[in-house]
Protein backbone atom coordinates (compact mmCIF):
# COMPACT_ATOMS: atom_id res chain seq x y z
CA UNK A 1 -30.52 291.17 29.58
CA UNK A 2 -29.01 291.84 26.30
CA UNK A 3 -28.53 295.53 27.34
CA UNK A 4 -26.07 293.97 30.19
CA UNK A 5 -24.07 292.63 28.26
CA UNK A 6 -23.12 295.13 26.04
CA UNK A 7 -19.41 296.38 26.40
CA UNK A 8 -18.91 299.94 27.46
CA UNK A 9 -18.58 302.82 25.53
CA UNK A 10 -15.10 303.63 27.00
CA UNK A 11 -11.84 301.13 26.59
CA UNK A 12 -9.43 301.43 29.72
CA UNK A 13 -9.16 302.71 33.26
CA UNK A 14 -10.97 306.42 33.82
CA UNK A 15 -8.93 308.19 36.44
CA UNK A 16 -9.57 312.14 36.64
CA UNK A 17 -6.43 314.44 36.52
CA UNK A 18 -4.32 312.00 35.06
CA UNK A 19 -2.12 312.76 32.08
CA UNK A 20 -0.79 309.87 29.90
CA UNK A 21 2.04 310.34 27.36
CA UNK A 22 3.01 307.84 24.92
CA UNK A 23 6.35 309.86 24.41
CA UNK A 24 9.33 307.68 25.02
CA UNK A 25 11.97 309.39 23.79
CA UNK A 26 13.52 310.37 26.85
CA UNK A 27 15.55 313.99 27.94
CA UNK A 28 18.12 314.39 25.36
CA UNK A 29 21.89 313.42 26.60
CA UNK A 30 23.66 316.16 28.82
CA UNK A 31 27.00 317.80 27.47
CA UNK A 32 29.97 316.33 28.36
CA UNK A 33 31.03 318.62 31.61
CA UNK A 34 34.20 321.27 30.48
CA UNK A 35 37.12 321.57 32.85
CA UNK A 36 39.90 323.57 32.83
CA UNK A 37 38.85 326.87 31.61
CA UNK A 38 40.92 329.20 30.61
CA UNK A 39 41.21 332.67 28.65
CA UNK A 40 44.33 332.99 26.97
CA UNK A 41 45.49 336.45 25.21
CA UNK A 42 48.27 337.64 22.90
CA UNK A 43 48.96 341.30 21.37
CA UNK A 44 51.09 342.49 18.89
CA UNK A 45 51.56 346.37 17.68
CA UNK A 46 49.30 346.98 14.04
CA UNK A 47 51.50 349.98 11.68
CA UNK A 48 49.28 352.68 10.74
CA UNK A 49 48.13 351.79 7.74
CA UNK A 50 49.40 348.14 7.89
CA UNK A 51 48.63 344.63 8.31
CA UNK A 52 49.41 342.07 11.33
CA UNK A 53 48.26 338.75 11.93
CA UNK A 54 48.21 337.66 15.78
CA UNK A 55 47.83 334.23 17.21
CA UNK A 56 46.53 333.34 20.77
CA UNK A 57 47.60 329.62 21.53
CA UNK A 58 46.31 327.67 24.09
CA UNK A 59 48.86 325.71 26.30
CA UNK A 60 49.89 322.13 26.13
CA UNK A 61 46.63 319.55 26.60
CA UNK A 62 44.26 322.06 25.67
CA UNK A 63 41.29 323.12 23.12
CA UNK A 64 40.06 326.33 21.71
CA UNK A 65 36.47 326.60 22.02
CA UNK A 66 36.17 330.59 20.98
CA UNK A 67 38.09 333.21 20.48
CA UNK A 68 38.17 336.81 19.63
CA UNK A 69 40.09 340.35 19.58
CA UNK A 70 40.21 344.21 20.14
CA UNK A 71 41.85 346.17 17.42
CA UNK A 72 43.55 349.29 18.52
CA UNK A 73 41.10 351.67 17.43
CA UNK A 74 37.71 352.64 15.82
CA UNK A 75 38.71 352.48 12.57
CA UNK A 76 40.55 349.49 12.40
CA UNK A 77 39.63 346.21 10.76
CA UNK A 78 39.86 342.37 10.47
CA UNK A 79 40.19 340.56 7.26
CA UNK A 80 39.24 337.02 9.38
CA UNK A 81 38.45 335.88 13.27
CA UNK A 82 39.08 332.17 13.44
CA UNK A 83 40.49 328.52 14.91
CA UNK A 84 43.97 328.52 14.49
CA UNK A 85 43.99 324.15 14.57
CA UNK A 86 42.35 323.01 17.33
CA UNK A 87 44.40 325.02 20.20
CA UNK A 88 44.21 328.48 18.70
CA UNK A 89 42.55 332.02 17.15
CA UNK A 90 44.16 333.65 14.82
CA UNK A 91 43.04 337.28 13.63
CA UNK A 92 44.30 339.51 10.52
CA UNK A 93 44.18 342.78 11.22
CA UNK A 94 44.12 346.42 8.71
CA UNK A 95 44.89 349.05 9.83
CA UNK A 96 43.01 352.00 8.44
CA UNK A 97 44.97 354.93 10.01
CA UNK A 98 45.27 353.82 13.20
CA UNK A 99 48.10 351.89 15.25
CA UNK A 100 48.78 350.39 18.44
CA UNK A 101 47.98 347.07 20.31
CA UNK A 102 46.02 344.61 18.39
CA UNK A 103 44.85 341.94 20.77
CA UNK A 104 43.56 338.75 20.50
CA UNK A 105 42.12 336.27 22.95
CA UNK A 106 40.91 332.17 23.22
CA UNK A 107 39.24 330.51 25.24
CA UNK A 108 40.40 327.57 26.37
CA UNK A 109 39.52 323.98 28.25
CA UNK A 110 41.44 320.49 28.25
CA UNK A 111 41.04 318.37 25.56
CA UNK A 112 39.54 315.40 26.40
C-alpha cells in the first residue's frame, strides 16, 4: 500500500508534441503606417573649382525622413549630407575640377 500512495515522479499534465512558453512579452508594437510619400529634388550649378550649398525642402505639412545628392562629376565632393530642420537636406558641395548640376534630393511624408 505505501507504494500507492506515493506521488508521481512527474508534476503536471504530459501531452506529446506540445510546446509551452512562459514568454509573455508579446510581438513588439508595429510602426506607425507613413503616408504621403514623396521625393522632392533641387539642383543648383557647382563652379569648377568652387563651393555650393543646395537645399531640397519638403512642402508645407511635411517631414524629411532621408535625403541625398549627385554631384556633377567623378571628382567632385561633399563637405556634409544632412537634415536641413525637420523638412529638409541640405548638401555642401567642392568642386574639384569639375562643374555642372549638383543635385540634391529628400524624401518626404506628412508629419503627423
Amino acid at each position: 500500500m505505501i507504494g500507492i500512495l506515493r506521488k508521481p515522479w512527474w508534476v503536471g499534465p504530459l501531452v506529446a508534441g506540445v510546446s509551452y512558453s512562459h514568454y509573455s512579452g508579446g510581438k513588439p508594437p508595429e510602426p506607425p503606417a507613413v503616408s504621403g510619400y514623396e521625393v522632392v529634388h533641387n539642383r543648383a550649378n557647382l563652379p569648377r573649382n568652387g563651393r555650393l550649398v543646395v537645399v531640397a525642402t519638403c512642402p508645407a505639412g511635411k517631414r524629411a525622413i532621408s535625403g541625398g545628392y549627385s554631384t556633377p562629376s567623378p571628382v567632385d565632393t561633399t563637405d556634409f549630407s544632412n537634415p536641413e530642420g525637420n523638412n529638409g537636406w541640405k548638401v555642401s558641395f567642392k568642386s574639384n575640377g569639375g562643374s555642372g548640376n549638383a543635385s540634391v534630393y529628400a524624401v518626404c511624408v506628412n508629419a503627423n
